[in-house]
Protein backbone atom coordinates (compact mmCIF):
# COMPACT_ATOMS: atom_id res chain seq x y z
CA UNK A 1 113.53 98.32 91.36
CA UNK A 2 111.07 99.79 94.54
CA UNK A 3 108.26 100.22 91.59
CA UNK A 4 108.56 96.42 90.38
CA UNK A 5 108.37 95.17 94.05
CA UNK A 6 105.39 97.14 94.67
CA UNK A 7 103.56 95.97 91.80
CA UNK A 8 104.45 91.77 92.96
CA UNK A 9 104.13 92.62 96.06
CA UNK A 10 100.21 94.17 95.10
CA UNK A 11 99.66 90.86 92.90
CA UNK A 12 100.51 88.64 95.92
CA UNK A 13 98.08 90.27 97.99
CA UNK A 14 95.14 90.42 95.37
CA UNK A 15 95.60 86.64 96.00
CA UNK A 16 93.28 86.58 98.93
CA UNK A 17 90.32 87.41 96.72
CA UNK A 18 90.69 83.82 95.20
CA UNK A 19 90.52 82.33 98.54
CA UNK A 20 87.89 84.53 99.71
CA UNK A 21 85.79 83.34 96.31
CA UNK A 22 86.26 79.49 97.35
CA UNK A 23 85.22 80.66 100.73
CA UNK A 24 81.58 81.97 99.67
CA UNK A 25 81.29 79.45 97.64
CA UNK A 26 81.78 76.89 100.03
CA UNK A 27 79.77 78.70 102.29
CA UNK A 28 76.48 78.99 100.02
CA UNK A 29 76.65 75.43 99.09
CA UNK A 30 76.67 73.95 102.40
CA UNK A 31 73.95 76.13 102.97
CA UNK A 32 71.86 75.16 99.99
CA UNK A 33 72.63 71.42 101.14
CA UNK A 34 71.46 72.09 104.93
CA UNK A 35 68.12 73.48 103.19
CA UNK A 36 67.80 70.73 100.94
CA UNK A 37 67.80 68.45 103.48
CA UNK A 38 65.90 70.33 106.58
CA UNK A 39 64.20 73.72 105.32
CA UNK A 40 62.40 74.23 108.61
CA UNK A 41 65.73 75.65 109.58
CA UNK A 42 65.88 78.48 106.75
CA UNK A 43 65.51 81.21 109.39
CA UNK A 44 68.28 79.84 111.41
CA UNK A 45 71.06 79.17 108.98
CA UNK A 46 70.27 82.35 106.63
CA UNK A 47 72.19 84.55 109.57
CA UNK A 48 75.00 82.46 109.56
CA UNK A 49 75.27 82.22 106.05
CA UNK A 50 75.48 86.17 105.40
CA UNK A 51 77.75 86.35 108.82
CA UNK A 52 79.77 83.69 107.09
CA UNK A 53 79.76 85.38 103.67
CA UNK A 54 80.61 88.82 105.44
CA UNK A 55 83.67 87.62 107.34
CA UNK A 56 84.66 86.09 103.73
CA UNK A 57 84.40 88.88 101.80
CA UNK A 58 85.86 91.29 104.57
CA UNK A 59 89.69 89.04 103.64
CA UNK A 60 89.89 90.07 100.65
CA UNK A 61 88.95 93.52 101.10
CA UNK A 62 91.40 93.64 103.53
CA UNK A 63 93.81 91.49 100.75
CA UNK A 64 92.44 94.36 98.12
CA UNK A 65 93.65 97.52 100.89
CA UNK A 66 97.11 96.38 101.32
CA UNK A 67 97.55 95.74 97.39
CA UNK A 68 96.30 99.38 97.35
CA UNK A 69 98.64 100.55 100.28
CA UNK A 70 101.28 98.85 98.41
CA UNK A 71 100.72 100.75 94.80
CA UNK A 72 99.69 103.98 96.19
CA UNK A 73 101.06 105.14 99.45
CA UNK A 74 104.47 106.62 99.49
């Protein structure tokens, strides 16, 4: 019974690295459509797109610890 909560309760937290693909994805495009229109600003938006990116990705490796928390500790 504690094994087969662990594993839904792992599965339900993998779900973050959906969101956190949506997220960079939203996140590149806008910044492909503020370059399309204005590329002077290329050296102004390319931090904030990797910041942006960054604080994406870190969700769902923080989604991806607590599915391993759940499988593996204790």
């Amino acid at each position: 019974m504690i094994a087969s909560a662990k594993i839904i309760g792992a599965g339900l937290a993998t779900i973050s690295m959906a969101g956190s693909g949506v997220g960079i994805g939203i996140v590149f495009s806008a910044l492909m459509l503020a370059l399309s229109r204005n590329p002077s600003l290329r050296s102004q938006l390319m931090p904030l797109a990797i910041l942006g990116f960054a604080l994406s990705e870190a969700i769902a490796l923080f989604g991806l610890m607590i599915a391993f928390l759940l499988l593996y500790a204790s």
